[in-house]
N, C-alpha and C. Protein backbone atom coordinates (compact mmCIF):
# COMPACT_ATOMS: atom_id res chain seq x y z
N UNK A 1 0.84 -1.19 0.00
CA UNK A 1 0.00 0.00 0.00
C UNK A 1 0.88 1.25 0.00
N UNK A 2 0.52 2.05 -0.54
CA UNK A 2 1.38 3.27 -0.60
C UNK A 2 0.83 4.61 0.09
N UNK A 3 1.76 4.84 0.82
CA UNK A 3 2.22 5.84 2.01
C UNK A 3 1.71 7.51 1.30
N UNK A 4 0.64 7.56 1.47
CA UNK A 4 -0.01 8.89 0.54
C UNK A 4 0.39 9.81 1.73
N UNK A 5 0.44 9.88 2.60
CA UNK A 5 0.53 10.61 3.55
C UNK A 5 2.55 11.05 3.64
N UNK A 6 3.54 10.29 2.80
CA UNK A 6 4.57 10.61 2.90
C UNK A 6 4.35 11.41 1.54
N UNK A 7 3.68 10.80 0.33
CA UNK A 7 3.60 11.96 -0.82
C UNK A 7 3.40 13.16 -0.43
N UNK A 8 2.15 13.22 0.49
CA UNK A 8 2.10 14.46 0.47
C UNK A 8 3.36 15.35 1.25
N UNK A 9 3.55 15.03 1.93
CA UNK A 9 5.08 15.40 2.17
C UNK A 9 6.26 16.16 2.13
N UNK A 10 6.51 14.94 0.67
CA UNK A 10 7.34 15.41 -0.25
C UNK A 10 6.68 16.50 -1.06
N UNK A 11 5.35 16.30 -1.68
CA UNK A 11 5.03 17.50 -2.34
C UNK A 11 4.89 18.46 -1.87
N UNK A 12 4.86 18.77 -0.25
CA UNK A 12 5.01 20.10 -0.11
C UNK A 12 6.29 20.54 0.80
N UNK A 13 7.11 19.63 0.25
CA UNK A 13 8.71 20.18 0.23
C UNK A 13 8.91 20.58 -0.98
N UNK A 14 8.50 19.63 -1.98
CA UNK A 14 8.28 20.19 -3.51
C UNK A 14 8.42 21.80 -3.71
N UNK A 15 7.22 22.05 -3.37
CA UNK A 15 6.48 23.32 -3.31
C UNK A 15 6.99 24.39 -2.69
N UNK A 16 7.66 24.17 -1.58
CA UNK A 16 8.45 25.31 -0.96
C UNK A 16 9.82 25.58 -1.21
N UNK A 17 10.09 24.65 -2.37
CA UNK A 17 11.60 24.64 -3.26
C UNK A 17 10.81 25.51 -4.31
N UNK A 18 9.53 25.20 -4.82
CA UNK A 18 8.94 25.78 -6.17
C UNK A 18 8.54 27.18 -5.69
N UNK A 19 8.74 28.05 -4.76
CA UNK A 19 8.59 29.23 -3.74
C UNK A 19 9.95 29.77 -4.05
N UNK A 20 10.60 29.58 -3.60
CA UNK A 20 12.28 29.80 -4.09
C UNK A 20 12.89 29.81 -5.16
N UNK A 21 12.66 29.13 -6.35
CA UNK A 21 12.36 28.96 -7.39
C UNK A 21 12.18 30.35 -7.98
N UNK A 22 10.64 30.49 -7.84
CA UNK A 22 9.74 31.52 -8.11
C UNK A 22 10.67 32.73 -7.88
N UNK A 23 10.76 32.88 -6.22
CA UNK A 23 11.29 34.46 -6.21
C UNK A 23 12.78 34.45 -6.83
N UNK A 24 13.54 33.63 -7.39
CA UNK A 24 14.46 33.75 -7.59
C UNK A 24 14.78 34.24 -9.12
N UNK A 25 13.10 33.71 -9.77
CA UNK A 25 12.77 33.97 -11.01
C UNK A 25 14.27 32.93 -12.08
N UNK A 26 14.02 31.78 -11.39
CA UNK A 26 14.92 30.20 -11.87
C UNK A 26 13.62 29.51 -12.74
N UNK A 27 13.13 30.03 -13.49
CA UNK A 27 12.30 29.13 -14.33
C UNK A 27 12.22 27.78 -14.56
N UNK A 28 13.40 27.53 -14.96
CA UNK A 28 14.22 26.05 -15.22
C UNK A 28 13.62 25.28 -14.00
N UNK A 29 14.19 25.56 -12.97
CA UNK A 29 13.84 24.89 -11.64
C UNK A 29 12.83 24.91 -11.17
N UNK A 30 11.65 25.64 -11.68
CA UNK A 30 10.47 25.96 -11.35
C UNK A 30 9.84 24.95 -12.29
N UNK A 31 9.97 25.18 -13.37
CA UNK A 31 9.64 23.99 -14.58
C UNK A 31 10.05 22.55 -13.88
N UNK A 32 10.76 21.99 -13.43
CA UNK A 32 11.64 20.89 -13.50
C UNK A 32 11.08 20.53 -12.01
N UNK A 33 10.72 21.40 -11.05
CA UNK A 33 10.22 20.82 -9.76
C UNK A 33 8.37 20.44 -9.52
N UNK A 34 8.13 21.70 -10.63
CA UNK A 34 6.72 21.36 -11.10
C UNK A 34 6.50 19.88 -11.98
N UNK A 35 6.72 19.52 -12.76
CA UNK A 35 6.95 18.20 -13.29
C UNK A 35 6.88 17.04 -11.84
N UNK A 36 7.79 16.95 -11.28
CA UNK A 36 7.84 16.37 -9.83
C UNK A 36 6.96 16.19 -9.04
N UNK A 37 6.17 17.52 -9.18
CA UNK A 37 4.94 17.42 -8.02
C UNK A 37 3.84 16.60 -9.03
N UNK A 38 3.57 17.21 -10.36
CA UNK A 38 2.91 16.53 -10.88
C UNK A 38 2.49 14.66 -11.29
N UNK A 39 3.81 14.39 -11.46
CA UNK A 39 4.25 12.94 -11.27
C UNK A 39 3.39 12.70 -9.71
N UNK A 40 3.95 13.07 -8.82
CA UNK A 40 3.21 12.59 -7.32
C UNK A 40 2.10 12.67 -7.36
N UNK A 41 1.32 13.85 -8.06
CA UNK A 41 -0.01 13.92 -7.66
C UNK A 41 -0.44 13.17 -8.41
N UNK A 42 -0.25 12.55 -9.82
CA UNK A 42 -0.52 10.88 -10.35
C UNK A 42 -0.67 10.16 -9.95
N UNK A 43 0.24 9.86 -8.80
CA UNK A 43 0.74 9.28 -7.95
C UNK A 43 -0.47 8.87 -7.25
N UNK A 44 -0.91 10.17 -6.19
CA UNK A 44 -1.97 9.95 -5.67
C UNK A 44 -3.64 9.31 -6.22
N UNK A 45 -3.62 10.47 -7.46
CA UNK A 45 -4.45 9.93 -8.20
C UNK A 45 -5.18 8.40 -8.50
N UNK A 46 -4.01 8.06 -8.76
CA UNK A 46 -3.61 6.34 -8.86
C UNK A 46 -4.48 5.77 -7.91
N UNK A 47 -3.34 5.79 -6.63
CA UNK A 47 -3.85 5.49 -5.59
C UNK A 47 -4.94 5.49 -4.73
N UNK A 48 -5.82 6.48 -5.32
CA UNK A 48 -7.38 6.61 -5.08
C UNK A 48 -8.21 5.56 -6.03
N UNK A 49 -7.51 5.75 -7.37
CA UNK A 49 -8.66 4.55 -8.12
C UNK A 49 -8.56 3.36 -7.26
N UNK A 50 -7.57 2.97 -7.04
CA UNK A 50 -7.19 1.78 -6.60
C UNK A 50 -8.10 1.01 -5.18
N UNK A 51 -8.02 1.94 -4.55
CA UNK A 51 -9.19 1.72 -3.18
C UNK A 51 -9.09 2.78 -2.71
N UNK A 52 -10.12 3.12 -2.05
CA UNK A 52 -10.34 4.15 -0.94
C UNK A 52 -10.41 3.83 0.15
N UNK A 53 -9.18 4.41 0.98
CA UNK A 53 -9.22 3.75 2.23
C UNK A 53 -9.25 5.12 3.60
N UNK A 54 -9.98 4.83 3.91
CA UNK A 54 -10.26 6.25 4.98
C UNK A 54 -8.92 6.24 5.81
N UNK A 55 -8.37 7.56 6.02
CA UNK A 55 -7.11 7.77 6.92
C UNK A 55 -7.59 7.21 8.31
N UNK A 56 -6.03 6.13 8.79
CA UNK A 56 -6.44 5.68 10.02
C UNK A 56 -6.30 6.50 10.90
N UNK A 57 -6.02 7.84 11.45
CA UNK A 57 -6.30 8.20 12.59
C UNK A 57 -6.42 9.63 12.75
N UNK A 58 -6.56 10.17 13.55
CA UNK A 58 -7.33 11.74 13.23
C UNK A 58 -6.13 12.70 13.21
N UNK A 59 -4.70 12.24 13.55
CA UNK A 59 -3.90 13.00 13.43
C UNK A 59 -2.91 12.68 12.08
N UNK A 60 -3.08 11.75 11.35
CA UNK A 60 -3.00 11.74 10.16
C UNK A 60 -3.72 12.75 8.82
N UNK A 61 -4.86 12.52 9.48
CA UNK A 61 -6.06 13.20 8.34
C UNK A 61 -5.41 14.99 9.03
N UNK A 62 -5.30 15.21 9.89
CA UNK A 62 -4.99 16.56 10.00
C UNK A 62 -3.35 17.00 9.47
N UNK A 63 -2.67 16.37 9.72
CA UNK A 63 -1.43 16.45 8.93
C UNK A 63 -1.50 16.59 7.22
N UNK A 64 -2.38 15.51 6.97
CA UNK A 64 -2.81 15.77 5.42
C UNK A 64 -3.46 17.22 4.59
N UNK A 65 -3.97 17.68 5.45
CA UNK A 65 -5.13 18.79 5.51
C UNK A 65 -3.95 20.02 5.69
N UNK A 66 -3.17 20.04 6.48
CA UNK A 66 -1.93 21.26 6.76
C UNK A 66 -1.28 21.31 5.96
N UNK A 67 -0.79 20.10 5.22
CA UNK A 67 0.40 20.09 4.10
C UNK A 67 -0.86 20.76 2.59
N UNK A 68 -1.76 20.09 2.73
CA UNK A 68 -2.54 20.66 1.65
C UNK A 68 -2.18 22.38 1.81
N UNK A 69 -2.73 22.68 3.03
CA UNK A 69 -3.27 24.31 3.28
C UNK A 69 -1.82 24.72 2.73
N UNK A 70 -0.78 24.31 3.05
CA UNK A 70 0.45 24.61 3.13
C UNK A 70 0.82 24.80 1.52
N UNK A 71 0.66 23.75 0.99
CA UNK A 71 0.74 23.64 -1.09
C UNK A 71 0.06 24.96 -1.54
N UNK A 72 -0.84 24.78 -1.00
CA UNK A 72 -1.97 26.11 -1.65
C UNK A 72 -1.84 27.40 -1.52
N UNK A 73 -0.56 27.60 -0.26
CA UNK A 73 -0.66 29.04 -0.04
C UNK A 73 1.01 29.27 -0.91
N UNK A 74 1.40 28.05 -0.87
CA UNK A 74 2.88 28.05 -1.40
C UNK A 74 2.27 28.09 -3.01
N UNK A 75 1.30 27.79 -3.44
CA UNK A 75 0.97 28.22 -5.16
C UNK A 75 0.40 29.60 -5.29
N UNK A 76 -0.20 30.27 -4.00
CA UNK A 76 -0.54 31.36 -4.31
C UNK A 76 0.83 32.57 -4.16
N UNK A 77 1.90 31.98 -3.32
CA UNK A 77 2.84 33.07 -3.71
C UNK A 77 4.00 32.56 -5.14
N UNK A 78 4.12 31.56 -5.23
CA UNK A 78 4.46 31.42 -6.71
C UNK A 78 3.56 31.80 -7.98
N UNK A 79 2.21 31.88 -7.99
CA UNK A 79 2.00 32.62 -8.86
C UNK A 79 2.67 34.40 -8.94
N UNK A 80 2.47 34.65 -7.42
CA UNK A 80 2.53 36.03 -7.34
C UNK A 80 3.78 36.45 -8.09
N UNK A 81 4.53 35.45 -8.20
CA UNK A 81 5.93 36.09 -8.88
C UNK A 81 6.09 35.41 -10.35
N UNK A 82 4.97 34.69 -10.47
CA UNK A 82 5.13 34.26 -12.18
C UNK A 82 3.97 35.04 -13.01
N UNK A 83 3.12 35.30 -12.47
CA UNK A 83 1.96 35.84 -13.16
C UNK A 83 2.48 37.33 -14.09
N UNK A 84 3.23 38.28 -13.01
CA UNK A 84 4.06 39.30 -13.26
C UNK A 84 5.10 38.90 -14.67
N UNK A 85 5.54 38.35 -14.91
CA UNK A 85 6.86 37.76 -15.57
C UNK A 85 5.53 36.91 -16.70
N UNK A 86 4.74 36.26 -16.64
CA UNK A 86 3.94 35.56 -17.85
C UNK A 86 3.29 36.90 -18.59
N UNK A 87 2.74 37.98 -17.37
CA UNK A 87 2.09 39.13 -18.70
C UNK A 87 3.19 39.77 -19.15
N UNK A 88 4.59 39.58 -18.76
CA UNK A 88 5.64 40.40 -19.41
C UNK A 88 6.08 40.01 -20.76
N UNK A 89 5.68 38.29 -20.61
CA UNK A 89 6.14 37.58 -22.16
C UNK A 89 4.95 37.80 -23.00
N UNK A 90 3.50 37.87 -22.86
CA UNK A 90 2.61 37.69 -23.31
C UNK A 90 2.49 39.09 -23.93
N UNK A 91 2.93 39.84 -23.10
CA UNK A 91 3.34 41.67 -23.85
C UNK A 91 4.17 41.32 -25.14
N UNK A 92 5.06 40.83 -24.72
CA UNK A 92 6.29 41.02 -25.90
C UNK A 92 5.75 40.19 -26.68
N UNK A 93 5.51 38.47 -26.55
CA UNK A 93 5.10 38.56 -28.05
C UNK A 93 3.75 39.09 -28.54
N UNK A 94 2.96 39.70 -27.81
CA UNK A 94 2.04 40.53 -28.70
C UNK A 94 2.09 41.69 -29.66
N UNK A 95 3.55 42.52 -28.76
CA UNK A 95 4.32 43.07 -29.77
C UNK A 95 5.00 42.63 -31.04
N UNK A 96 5.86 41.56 -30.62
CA UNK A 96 6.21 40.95 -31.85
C UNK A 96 5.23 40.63 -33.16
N UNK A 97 3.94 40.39 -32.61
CA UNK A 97 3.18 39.51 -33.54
C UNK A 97 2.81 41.04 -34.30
N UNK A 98 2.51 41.89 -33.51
CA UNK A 98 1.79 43.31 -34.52
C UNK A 98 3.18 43.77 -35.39
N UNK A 99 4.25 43.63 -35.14
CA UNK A 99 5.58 44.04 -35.96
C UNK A 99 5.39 43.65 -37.13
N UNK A 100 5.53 41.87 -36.59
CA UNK A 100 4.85 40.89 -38.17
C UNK A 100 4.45 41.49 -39.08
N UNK A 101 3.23 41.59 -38.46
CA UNK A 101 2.11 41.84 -38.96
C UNK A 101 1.91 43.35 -40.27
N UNK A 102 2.61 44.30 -39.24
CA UNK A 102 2.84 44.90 -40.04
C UNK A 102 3.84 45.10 -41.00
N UNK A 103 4.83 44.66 -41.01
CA UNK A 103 6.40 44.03 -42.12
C UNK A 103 5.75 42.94 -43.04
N UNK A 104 4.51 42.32 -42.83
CA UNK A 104 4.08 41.69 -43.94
C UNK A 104 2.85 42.34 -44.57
N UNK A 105 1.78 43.85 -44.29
CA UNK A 105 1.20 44.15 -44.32
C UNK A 105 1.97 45.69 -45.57
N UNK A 106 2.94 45.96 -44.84
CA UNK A 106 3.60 47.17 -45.62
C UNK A 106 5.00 46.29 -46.31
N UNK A 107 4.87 44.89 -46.83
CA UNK A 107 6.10 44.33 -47.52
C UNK A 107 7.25 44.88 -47.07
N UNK A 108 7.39 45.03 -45.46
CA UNK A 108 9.06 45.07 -45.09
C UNK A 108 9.70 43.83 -45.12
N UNK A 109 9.30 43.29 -45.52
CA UNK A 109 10.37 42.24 -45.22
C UNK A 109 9.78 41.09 -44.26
């Protein structure tokens, strides 16, 4: 049986590397640790088709529930520093694309 309760875990050690990451604005590593978490949460996924087995004890299920709260607040400050940096690319190539646009509109080239 597999130890969902150590996944989660790891994924939110994951996550607080993918925090660091973020403010460090390391894409690469942000890319490459995201992949990671994703794999796990398959992981879990999996492991739910498989059977559902209610957490054995109440301080398990609350540990589970903290590391969650914990992922979630660790994705809301990694967006905070990618969201900034995604409308910065989404600027530029929108610029790029009207340049195009117009260098094939006025035959520049």
């Amino acid at each position: 049986m597999i130890d969902k309760l150590a996944i989660y875990e790891h994924m939110a050690t994951l996550t607080a590397q993918m925090v660091a990451a973020a403010q460090q604005a390391d894409w690469d590593q942000l890319t490459e640790l995201e992949h990671h978490v994703g794999a796990m949460r398959d992981q879990l996924i999996a492991a739910d088709r498989v059977a559902v087995v209610p957490e054995a004890d109440e301080t398990r299920r609350a540990r589970k529930v903290a590391l969650i709260q914990r992922m979630l607040a660790d994705d809301r400050e990694i967006r905070r520093h990618t969201e900034p940096w995604m409308e910065s690319v989404r600027t530029l190539l929108a610029g790029n694309a009207r340049q195009r646009n117009l260098r094939t509109a006025y035959n520049l080239g």
